[in-house]
C-alpha atoms as a PDB file:
ATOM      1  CA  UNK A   1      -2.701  26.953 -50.697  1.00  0.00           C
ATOM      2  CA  UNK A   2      -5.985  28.139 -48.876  1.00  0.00           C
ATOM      3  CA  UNK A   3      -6.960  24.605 -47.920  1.00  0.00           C
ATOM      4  CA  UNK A   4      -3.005  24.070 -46.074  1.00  0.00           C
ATOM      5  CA  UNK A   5      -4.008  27.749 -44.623  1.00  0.00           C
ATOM      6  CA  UNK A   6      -7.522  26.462 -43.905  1.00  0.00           C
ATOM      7  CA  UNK A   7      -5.979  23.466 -42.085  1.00  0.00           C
ATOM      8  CA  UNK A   8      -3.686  25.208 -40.319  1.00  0.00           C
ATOM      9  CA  UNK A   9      -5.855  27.392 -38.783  1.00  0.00           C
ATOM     10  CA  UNK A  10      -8.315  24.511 -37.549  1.00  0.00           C
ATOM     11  CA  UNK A  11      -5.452  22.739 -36.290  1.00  0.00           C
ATOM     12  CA  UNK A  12      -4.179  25.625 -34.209  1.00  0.00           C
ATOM     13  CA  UNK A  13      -7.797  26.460 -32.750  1.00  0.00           C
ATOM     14  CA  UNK A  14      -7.915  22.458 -32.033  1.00  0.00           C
ATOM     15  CA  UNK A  15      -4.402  22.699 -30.382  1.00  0.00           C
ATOM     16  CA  UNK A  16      -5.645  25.777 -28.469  1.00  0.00           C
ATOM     17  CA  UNK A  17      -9.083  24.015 -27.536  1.00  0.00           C
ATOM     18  CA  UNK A  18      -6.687  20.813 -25.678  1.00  0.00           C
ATOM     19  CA  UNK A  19      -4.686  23.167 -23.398  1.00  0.00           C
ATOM     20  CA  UNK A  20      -7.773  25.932 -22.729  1.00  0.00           C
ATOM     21  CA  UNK A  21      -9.739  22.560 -21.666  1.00  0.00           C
ATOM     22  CA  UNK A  22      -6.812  21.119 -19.463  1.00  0.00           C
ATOM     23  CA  UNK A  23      -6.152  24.332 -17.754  1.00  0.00           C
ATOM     24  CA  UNK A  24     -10.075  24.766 -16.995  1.00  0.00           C
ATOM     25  CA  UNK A  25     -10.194  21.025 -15.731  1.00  0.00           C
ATOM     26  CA  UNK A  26      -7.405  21.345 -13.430  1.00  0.00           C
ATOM     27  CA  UNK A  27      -8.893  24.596 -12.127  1.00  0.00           C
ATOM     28  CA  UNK A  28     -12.380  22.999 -11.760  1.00  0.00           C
ATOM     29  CA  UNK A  29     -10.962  20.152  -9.644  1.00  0.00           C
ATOM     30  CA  UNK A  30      -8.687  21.887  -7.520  1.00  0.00           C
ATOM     31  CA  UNK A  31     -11.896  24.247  -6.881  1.00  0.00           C
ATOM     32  CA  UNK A  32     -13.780  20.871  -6.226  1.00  0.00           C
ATOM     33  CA  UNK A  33     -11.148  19.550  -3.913  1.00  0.00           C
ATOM     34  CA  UNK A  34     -10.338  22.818  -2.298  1.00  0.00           C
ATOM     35  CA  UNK A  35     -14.423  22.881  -1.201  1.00  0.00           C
ATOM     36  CA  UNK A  36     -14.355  19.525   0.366  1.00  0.00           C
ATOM     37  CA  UNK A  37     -11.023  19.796   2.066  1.00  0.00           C
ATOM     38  CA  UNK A  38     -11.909  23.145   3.524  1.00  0.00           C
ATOM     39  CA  UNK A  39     -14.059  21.087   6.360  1.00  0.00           C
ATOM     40  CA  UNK A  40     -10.399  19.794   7.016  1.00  0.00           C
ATOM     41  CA  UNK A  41      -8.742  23.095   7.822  1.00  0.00           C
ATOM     42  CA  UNK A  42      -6.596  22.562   4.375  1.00  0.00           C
ATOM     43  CA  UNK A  43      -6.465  22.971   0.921  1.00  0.00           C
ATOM     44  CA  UNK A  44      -5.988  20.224  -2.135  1.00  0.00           C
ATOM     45  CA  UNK A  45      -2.275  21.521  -2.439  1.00  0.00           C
ATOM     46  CA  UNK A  46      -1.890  20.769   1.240  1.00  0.00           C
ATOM     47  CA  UNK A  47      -3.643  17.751   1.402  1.00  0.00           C
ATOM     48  CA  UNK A  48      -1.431  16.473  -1.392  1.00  0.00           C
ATOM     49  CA  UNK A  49       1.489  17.119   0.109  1.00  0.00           C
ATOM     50  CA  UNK A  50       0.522  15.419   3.303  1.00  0.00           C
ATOM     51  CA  UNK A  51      -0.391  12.218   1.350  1.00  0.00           C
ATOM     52  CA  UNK A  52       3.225  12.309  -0.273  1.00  0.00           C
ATOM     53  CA  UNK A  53       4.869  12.827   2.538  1.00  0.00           C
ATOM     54  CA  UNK A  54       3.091   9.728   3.601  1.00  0.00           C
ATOM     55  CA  UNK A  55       4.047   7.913   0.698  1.00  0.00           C
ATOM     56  CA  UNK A  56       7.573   8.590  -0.145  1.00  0.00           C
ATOM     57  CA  UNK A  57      10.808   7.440   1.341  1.00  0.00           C
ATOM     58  CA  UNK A  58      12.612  10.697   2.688  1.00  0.00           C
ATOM     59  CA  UNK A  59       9.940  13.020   1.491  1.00  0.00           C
ATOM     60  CA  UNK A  60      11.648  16.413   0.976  1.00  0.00           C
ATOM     61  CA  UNK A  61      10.655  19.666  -0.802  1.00  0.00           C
ATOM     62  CA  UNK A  62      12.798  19.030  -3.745  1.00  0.00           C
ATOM     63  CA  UNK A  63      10.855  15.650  -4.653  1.00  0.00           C
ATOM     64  CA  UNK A  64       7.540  17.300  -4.146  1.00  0.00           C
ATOM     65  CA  UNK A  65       7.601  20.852  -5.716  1.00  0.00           C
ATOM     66  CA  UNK A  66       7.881  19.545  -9.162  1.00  0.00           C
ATOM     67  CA  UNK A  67       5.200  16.529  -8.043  1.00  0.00           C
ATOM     68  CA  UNK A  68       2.760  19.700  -6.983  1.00  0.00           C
ATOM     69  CA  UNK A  69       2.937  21.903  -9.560  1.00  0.00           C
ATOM     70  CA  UNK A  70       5.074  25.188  -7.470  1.00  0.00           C
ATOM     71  CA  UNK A  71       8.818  26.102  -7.092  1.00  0.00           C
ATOM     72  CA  UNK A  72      10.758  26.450  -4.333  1.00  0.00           C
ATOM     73  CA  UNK A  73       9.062  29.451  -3.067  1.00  0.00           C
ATOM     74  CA  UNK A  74       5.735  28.311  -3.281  1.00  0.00           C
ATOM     75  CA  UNK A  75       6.995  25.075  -1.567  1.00  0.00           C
ATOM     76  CA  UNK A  76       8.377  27.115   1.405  1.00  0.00           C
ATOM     77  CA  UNK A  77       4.932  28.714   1.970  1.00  0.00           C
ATOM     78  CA  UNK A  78       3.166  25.682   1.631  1.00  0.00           C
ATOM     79  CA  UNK A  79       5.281  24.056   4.138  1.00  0.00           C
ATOM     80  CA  UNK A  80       5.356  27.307   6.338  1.00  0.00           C
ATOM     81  CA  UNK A  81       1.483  26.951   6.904  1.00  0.00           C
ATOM     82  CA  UNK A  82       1.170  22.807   7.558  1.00  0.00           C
ATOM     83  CA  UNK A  83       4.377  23.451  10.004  1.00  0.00           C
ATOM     84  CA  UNK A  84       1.929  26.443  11.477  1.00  0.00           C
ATOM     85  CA  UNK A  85      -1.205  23.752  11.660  1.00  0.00           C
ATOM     86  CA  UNK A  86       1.795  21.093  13.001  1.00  0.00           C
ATOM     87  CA  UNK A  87       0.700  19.292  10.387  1.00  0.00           C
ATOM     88  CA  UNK A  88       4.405  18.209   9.537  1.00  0.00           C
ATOM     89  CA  UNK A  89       8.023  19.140  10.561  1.00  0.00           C
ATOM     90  CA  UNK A  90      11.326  19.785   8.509  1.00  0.00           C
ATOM     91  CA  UNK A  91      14.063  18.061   9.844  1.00  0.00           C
ATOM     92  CA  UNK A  92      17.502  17.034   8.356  1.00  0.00           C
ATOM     93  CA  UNK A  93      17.776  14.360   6.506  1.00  0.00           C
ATOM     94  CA  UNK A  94      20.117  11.768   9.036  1.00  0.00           C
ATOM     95  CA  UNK A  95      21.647  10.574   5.584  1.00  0.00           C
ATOM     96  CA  UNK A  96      22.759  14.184   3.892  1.00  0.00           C
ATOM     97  CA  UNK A  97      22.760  17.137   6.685  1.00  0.00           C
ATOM     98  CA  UNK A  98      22.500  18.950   3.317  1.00  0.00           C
ATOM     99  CA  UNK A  99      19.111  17.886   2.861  1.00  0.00           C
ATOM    100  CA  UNK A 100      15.621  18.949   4.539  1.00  0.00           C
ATOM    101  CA  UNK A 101      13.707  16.265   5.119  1.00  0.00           C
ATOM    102  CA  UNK A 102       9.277  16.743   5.426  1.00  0.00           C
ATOM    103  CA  UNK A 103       7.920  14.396   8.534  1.00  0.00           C
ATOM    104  CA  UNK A 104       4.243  14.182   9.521  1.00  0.00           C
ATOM    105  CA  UNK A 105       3.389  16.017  12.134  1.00  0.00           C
ATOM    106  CA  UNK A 106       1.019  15.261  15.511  1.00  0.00           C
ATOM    107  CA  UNK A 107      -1.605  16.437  14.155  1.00  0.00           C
ATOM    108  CA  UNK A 108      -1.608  14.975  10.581  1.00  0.00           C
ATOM    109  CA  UNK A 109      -2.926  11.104  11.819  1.00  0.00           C
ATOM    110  CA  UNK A 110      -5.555  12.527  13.028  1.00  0.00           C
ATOM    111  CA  UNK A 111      -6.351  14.805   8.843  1.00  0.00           C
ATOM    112  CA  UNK A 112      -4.588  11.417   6.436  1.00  0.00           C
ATOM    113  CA  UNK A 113      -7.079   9.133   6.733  1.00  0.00           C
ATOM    114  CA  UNK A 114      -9.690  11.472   5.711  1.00  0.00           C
ATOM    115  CA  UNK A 115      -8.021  12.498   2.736  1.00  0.00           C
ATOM    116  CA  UNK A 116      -8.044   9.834   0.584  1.00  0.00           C
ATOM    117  CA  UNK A 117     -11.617   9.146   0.696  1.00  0.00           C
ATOM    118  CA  UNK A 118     -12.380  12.929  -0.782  1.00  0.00           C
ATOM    119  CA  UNK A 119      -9.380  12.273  -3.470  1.00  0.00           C
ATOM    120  CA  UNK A 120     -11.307   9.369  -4.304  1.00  0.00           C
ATOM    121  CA  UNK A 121     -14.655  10.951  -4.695  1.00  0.00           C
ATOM    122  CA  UNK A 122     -12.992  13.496  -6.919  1.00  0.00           C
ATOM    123  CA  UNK A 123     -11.600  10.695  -9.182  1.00  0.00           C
ATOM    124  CA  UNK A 124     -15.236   8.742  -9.326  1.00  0.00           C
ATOM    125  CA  UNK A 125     -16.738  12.045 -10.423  1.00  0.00           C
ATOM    126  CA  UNK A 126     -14.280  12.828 -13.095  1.00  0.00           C
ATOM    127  CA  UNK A 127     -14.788   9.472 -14.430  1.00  0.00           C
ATOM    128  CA  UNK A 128     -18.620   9.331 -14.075  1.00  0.00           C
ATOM    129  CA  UNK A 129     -19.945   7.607 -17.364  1.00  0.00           C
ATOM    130  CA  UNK A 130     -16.765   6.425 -18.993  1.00  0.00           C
ATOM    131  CA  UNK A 131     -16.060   2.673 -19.765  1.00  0.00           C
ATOM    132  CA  UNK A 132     -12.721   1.067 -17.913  1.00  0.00           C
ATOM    133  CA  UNK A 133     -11.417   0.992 -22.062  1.00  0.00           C
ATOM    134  CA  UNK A 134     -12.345   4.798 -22.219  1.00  0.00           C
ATOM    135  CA  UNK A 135     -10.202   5.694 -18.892  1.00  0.00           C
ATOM    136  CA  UNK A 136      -7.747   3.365 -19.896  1.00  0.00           C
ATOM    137  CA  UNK A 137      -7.191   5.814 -23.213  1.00  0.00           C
ATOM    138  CA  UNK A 138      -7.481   8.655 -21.702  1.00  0.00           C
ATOM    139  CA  UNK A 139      -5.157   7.584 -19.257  1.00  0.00           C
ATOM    140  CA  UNK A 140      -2.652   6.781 -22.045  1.00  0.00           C
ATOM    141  CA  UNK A 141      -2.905  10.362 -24.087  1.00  0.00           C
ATOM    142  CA  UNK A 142      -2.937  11.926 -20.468  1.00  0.00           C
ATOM    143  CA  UNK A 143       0.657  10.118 -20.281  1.00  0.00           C
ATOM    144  CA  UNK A 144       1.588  11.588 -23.692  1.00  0.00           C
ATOM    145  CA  UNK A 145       0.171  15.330 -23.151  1.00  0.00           C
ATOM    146  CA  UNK A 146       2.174  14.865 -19.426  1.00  0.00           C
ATOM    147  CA  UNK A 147       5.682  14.364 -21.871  1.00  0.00           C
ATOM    148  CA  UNK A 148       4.539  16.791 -24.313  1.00  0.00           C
ATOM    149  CA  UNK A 149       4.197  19.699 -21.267  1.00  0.00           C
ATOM    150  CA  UNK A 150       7.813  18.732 -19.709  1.00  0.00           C
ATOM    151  CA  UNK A 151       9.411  18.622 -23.332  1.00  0.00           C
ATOM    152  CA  UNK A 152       7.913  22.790 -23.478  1.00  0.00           C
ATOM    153  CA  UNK A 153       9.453  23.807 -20.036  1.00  0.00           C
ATOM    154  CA  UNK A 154      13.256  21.604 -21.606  1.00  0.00           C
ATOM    155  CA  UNK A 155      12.912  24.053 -24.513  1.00  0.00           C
END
């Protein structure tokens, strides 16, 4: 009985150890990003909304608020300032008048092409010292942990 107690207990602290680490990683690179995209005027958050926007068909603030971690409010703020910096637009989707729709703005051509490059630095410093079979792993329990999280918020 005190060894299944024992166990328990180590397990818990280990389980406890996985999530502390993830939340202080994702705090130490958006603190990371957030330093090298200040030059830009913007912060990670921003930045990867503007490369989304870029990327997806229709871009609107549905698809993305999940994509960025923030809800609806935190989506309208976030949008509020890059439509301040005319960084994008909101328009209506020409499909579903029902539907906003995010467009780059004038000023964005001039930011996206920057952004990227800093992204990338981030990822070549996270990485810095692991073997392509090591990333390729951590990729793959990344993956799991990822369906893990979303099963928590179904529940």
């Amino acid at each position: 009985m005190v060894a299944t107690q024992e166990t328990q207990q180590v397990q818990a602290r280990d389980e406890v150890a996985v999530s502390t680490m993830v939340f202080h990683l994702g705090r130490e690179l958006r603190t990371a990003l957030d330093r090298r995209f200040e030059s830009h005027g913007i912060t990670s958050q921003q930045a990867a909304l503007l490369l989304l926007s870029r990327l997806l068909k229709e871009p609107s603030p549905i698809k993305m608020a999940a994509r960025l971690g923030t809800d609806s409010a935190g989506m309208t703020r976030l949008l509020d300032r890059l439509e301040r910096k005319q960084l994008i637009a909101r328009r209506v989707s020409p499909d579903d008048r029902r539907l906003v729709v995010i467009e780059l703005g004038p000023r964005s051509r001039h930011v996206l092409p920057r952004l990227i490059p800093e992204f990338q630095w981030a990822e070549k410093g996270l990485l810095d010292g692991f073997k392509k079979s090591e990333v390729d792993q951590l990729n793959k329990m990344l993956r799991r942990l990822m369906q893990n999280a979303r099963r928590l918020n179904e529940s």
